[in-house]
PDB file of N, CA and C in Angstrom:
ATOM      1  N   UNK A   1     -47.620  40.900 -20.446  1.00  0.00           N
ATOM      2  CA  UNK A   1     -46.433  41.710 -20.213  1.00  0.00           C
ATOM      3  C   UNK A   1     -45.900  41.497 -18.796  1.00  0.00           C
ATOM      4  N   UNK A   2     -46.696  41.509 -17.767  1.00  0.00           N
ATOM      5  CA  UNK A   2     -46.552  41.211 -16.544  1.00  0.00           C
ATOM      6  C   UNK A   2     -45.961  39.890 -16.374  1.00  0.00           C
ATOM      7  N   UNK A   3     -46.214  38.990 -16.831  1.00  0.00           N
ATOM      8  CA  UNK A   3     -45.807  37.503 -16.395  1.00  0.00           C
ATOM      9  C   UNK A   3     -44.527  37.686 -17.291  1.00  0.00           C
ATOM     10  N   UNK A   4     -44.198  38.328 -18.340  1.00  0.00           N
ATOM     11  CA  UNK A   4     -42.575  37.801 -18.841  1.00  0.00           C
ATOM     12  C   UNK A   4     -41.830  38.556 -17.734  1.00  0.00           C
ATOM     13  N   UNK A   5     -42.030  39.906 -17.774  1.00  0.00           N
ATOM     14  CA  UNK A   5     -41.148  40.193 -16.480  1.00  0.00           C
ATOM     15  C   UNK A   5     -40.849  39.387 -15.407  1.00  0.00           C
ATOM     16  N   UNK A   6     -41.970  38.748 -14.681  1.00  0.00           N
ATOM     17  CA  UNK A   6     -41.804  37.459 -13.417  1.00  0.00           C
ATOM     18  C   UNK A   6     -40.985  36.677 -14.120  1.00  0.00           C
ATOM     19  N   UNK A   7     -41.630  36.586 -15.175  1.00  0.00           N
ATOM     20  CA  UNK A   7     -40.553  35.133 -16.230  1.00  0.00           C
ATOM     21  C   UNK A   7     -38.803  35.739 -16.286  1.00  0.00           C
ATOM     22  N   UNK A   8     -38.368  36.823 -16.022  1.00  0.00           N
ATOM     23  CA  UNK A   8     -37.350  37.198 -16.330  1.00  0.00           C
ATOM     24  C   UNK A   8     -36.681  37.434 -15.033  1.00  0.00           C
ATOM     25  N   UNK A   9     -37.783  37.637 -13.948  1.00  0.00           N
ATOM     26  CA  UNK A   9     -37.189  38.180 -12.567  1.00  0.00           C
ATOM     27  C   UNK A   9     -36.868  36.604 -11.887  1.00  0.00           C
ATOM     28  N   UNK A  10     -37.467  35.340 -12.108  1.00  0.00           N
ATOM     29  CA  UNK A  10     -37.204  34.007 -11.754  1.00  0.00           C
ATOM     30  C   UNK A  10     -35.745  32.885 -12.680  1.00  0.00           C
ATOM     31  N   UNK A  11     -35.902  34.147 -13.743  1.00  0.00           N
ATOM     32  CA  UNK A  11     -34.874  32.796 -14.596  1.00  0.00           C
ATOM     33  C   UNK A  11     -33.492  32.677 -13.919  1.00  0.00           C
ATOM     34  N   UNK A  12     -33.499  31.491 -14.006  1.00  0.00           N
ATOM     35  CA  UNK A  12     -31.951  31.024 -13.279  1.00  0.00           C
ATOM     36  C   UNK A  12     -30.747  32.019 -14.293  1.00  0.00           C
ATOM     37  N   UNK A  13     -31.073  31.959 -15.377  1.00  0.00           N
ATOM     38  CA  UNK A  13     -29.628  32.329 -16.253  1.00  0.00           C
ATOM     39  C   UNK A  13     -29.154  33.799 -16.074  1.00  0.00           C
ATOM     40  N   UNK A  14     -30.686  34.145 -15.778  1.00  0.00           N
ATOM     41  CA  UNK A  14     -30.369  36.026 -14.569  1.00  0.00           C
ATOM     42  C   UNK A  14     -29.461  35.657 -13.432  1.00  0.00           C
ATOM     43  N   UNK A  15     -30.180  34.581 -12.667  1.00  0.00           N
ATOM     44  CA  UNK A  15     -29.601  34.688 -10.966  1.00  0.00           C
ATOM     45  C   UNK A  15     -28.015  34.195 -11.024  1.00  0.00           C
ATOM     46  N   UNK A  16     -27.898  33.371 -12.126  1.00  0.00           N
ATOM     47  CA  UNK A  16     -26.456  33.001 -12.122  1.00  0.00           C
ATOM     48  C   UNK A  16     -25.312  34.044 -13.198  1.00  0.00           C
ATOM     49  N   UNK A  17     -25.651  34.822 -13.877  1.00  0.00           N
ATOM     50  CA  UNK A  17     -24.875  36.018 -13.853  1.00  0.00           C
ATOM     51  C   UNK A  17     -25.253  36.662 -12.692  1.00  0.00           C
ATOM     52  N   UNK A  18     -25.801  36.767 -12.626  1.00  0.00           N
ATOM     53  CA  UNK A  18     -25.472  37.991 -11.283  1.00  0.00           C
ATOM     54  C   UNK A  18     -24.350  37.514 -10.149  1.00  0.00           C
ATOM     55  N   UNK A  19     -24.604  36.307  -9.678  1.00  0.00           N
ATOM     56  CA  UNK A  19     -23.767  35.808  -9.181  1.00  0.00           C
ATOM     57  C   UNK A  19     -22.474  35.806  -9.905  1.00  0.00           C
ATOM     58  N   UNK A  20     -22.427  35.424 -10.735  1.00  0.00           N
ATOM     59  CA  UNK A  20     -20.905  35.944 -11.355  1.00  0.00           C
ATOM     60  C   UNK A  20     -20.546  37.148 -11.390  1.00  0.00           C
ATOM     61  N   UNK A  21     -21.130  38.104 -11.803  1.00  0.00           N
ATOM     62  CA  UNK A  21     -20.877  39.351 -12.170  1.00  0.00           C
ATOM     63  C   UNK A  21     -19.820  39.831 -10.286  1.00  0.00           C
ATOM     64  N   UNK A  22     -21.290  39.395  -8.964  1.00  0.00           N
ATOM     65  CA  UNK A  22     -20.813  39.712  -7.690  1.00  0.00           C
ATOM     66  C   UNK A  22     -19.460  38.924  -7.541  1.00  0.00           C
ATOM     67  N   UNK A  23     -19.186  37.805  -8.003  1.00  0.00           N
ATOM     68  CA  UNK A  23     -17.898  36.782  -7.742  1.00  0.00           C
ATOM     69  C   UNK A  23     -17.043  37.834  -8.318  1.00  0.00           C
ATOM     70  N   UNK A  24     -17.124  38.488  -9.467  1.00  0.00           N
ATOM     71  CA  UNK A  24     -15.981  39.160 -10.383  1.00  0.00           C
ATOM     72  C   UNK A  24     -15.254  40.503  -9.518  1.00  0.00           C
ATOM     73  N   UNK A  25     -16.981  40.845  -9.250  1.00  0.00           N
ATOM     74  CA  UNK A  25     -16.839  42.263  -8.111  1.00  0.00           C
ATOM     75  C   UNK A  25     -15.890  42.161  -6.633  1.00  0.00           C
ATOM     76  N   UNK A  26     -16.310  40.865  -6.116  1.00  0.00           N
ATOM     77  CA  UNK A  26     -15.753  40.468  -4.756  1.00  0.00           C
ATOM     78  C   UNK A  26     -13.805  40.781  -4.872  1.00  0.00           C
ATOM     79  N   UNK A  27     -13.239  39.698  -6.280  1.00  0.00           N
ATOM     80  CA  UNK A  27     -12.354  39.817  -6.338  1.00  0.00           C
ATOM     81  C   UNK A  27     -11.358  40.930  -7.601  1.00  0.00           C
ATOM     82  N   UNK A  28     -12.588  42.134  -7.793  1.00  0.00           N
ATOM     83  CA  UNK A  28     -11.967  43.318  -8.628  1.00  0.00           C
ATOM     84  C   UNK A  28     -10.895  44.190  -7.270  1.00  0.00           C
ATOM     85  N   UNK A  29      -9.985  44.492  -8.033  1.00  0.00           N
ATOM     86  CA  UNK A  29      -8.855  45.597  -7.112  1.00  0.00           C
ATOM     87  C   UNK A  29      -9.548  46.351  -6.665  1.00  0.00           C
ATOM     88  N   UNK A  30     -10.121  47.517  -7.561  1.00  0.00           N
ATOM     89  CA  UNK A  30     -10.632  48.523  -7.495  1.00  0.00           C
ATOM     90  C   UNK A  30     -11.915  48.878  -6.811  1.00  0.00           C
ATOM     91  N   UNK A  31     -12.531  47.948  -6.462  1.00  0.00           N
ATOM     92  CA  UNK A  31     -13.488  47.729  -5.380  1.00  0.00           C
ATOM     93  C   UNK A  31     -12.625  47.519  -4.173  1.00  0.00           C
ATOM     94  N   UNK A  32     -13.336  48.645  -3.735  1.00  0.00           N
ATOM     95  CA  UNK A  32     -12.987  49.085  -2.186  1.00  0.00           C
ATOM     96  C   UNK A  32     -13.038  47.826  -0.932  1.00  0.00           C
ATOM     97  N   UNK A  33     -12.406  47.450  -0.179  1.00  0.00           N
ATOM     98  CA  UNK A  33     -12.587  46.271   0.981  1.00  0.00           C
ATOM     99  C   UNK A  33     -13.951  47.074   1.707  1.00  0.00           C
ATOM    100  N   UNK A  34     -13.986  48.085   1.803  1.00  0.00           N
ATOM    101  CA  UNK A  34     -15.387  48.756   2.442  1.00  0.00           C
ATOM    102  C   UNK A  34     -16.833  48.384   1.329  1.00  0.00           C
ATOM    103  N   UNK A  35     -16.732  48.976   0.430  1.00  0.00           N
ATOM    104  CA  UNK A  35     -17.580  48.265  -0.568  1.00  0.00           C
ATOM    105  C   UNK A  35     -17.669  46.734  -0.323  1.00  0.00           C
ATOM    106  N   UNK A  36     -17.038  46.283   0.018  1.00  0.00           N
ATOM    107  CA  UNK A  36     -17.253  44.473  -0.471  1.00  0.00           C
ATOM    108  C   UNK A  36     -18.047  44.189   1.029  1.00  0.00           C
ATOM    109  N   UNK A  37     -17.402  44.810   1.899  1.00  0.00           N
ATOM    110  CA  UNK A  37     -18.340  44.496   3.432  1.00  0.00           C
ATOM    111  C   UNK A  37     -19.303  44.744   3.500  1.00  0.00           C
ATOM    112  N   UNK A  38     -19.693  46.070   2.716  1.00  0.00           N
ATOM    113  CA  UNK A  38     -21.602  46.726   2.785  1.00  0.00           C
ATOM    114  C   UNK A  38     -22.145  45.126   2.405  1.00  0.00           C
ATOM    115  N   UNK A  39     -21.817  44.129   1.179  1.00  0.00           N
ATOM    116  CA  UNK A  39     -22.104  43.550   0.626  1.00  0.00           C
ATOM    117  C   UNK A  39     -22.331  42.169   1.606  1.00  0.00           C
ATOM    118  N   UNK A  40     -21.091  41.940   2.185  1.00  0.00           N
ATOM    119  CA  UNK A  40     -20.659  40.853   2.659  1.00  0.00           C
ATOM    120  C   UNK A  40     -21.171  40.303   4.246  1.00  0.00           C
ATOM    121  N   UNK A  41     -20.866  41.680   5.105  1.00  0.00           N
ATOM    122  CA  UNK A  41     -21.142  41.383   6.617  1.00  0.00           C
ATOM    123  C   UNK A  41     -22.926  41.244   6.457  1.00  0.00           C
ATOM    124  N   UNK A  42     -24.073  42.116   5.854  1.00  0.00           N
ATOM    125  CA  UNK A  42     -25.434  42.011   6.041  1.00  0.00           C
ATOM    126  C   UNK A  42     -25.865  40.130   5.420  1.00  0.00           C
ATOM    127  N   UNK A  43     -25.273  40.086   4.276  1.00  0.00           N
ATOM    128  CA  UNK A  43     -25.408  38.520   3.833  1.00  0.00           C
ATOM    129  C   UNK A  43     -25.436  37.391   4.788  1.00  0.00           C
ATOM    130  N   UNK A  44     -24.295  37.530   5.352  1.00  0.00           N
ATOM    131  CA  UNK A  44     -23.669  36.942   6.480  1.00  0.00           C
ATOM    132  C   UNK A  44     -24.093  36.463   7.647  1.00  0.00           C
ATOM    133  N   UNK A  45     -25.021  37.885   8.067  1.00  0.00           N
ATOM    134  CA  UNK A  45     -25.570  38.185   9.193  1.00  0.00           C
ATOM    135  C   UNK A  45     -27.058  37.722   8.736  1.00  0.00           C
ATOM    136  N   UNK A  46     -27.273  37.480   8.098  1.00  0.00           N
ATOM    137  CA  UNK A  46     -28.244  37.131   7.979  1.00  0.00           C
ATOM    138  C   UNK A  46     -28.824  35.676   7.622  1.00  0.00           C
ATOM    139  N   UNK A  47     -27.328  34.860   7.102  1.00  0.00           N
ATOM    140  CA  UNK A  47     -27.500  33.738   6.901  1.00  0.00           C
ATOM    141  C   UNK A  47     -27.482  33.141   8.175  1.00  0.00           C
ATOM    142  N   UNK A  48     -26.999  33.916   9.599  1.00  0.00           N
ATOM    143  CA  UNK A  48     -26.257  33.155  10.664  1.00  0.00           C
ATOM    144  C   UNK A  48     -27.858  33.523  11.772  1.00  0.00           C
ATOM    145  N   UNK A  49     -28.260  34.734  11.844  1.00  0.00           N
ATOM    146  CA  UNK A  49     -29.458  35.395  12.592  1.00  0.00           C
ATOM    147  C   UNK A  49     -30.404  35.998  11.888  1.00  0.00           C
ATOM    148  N   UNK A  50     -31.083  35.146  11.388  1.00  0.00           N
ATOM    149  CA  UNK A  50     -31.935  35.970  10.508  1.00  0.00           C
ATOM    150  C   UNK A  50     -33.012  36.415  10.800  1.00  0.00           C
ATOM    151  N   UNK A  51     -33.392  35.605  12.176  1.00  0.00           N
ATOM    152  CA  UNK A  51     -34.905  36.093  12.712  1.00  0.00           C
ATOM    153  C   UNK A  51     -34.631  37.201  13.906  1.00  0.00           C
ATOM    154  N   UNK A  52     -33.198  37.349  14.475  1.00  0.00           N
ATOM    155  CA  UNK A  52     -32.879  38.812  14.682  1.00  0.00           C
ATOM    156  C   UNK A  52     -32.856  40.065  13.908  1.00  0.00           C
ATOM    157  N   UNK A  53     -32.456  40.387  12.583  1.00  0.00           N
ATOM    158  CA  UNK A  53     -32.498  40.986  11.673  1.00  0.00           C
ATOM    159  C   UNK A  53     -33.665  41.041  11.396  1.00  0.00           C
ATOM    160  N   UNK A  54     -34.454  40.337  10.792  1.00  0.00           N
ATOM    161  CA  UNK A  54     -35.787  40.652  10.049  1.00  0.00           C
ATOM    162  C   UNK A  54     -36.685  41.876  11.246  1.00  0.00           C
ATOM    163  N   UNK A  55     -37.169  42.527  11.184  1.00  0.00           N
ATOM    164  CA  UNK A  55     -38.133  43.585  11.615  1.00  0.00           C
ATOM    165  C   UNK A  55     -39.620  43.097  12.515  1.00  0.00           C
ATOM    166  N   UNK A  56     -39.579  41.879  11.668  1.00  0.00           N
ATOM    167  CA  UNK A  56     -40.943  41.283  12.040  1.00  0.00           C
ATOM    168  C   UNK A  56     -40.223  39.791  12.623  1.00  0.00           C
ATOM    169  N   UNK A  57     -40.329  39.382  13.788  1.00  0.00           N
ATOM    170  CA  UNK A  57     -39.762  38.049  13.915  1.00  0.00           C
ATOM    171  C   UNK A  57     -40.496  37.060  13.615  1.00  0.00           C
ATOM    172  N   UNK A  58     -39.547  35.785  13.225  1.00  0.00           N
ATOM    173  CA  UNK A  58     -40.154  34.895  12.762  1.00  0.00           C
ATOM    174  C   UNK A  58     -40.634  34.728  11.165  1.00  0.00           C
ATOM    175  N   UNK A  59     -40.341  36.102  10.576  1.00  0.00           N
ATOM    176  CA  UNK A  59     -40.691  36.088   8.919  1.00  0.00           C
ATOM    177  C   UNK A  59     -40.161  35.230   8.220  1.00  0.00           C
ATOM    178  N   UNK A  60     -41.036  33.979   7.435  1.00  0.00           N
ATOM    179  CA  UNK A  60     -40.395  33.493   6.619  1.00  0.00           C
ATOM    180  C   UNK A  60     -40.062  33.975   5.513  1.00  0.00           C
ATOM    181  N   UNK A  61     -38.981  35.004   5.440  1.00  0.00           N
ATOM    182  CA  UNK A  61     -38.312  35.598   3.954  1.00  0.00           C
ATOM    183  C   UNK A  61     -37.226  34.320   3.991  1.00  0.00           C
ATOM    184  N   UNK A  62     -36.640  33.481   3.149  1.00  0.00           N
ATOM    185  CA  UNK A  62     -35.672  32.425   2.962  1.00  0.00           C
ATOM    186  C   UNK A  62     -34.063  33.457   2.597  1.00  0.00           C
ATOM    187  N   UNK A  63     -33.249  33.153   3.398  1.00  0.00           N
ATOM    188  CA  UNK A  63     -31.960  32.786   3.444  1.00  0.00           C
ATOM    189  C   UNK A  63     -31.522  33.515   1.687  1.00  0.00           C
ATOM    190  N   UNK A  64     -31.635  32.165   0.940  1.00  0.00           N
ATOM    191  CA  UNK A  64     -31.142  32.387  -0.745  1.00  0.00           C
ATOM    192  C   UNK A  64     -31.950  33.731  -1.049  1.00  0.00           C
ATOM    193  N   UNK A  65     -33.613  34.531  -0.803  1.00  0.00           N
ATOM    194  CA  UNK A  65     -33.606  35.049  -1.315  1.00  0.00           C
ATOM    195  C   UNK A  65     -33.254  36.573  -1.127  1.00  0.00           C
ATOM    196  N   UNK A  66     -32.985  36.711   0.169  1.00  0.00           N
ATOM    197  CA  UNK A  66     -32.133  37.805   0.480  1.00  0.00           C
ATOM    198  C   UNK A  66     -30.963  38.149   0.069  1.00  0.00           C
ATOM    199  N   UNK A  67     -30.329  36.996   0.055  1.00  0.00           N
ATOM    200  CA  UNK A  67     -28.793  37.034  -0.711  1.00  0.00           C
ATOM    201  C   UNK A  67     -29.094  37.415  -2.311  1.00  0.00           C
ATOM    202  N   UNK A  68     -30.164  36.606  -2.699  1.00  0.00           N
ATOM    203  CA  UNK A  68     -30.273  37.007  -4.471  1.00  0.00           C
ATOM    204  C   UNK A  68     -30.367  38.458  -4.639  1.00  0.00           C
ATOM    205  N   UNK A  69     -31.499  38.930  -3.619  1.00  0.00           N
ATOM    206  CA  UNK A  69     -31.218  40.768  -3.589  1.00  0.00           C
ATOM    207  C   UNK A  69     -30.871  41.404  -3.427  1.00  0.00           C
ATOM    208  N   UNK A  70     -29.984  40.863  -1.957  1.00  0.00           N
ATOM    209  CA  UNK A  70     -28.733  41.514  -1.831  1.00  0.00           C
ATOM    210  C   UNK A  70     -27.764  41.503  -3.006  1.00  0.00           C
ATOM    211  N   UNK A  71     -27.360  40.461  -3.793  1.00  0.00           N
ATOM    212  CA  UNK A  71     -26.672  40.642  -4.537  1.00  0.00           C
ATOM    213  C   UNK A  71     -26.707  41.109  -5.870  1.00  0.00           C
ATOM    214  N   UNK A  72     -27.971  41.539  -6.464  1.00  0.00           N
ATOM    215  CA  UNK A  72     -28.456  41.686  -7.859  1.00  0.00           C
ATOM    216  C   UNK A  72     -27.994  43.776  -7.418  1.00  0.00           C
ATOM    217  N   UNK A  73     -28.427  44.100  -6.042  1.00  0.00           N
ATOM    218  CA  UNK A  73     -28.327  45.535  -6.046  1.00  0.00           C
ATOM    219  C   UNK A  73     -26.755  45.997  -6.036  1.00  0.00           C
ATOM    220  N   UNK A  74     -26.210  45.060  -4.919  1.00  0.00           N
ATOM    221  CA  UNK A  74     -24.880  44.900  -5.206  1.00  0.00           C
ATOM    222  C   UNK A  74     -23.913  45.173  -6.210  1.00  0.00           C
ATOM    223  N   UNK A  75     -24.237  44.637  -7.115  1.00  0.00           N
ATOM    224  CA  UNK A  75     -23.826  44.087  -8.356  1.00  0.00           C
ATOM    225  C   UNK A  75     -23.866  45.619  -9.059  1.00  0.00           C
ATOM    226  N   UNK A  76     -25.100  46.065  -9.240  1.00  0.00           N
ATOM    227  CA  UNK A  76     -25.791  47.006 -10.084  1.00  0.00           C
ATOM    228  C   UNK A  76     -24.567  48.488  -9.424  1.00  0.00           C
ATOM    229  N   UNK A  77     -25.068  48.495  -7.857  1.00  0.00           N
ATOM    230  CA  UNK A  77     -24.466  49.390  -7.581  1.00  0.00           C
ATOM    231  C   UNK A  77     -22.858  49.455  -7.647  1.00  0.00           C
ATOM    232  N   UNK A  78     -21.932  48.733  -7.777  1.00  0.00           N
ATOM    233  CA  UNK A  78     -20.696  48.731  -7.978  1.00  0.00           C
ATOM    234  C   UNK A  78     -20.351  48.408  -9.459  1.00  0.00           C
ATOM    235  N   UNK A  79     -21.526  48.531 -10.393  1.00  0.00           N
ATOM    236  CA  UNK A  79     -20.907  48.444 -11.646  1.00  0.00           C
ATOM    237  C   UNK A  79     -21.106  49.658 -12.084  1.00  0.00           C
ATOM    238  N   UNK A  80     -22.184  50.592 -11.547  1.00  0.00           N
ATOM    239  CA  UNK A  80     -22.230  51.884 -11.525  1.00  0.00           C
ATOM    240  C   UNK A  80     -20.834  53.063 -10.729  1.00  0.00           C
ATOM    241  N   UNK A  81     -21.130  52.478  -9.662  1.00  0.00           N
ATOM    242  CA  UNK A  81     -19.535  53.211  -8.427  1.00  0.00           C
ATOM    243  C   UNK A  81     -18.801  53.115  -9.676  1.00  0.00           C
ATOM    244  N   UNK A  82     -18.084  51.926 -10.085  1.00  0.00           N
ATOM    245  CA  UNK A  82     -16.900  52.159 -10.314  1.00  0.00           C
ATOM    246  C   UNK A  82     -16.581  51.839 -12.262  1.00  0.00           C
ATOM    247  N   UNK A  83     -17.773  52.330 -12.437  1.00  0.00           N
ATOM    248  CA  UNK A  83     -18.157  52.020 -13.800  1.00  0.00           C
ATOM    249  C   UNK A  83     -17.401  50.441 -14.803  1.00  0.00           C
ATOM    250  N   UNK A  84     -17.437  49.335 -13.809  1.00  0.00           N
ATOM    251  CA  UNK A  84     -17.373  48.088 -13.998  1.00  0.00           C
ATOM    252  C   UNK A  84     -18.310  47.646 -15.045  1.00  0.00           C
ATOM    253  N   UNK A  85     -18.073  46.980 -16.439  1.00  0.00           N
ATOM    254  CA  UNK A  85     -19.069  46.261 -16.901  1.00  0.00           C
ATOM    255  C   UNK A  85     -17.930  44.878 -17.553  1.00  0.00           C
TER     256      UNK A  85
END
């Protein structure tokens, strides 16, 4: 039971809806320009300084997978806000 979940939390065909779903979100009206920055400036900032940000310096957490979590909560939470599906 444990390993399909991993099996489900790794599959690409998850990570690339989600990514769509956030692409759809980025350019929905009704999503707030404030909403899209919670999203946008931490990504950002983190692709550019990341071993400032991290808590612990020097952590190798990778780039892509911050963004994947950043964006899967993202996603979740603005399809909830604004009842997007």
């Amino acid at each position: 039971m444990e390993l399909n979940r991993m099996n489900k939390w790794l599959s690409l065909r998850r990570w690339k809806q989600t990514f769509s779903r956030v692409s759809v979100l980025l350019r929905h009206p009704q999503v707030s320009a404030r909403d899209k920055l919670v999203f946008l400036i931490p990504v950002a900032l983190y692709w550019v300084l990341p071993d400032v940000l991290v808590p612990i310096p020097f952590m190798p957490i990778d780039d892509i997978v911050v963004t994947m979590l950043a964006a899967n909560w993202f996603a979740r939470w603005m399809e909830r806000k604004y009842d997007i599906h």
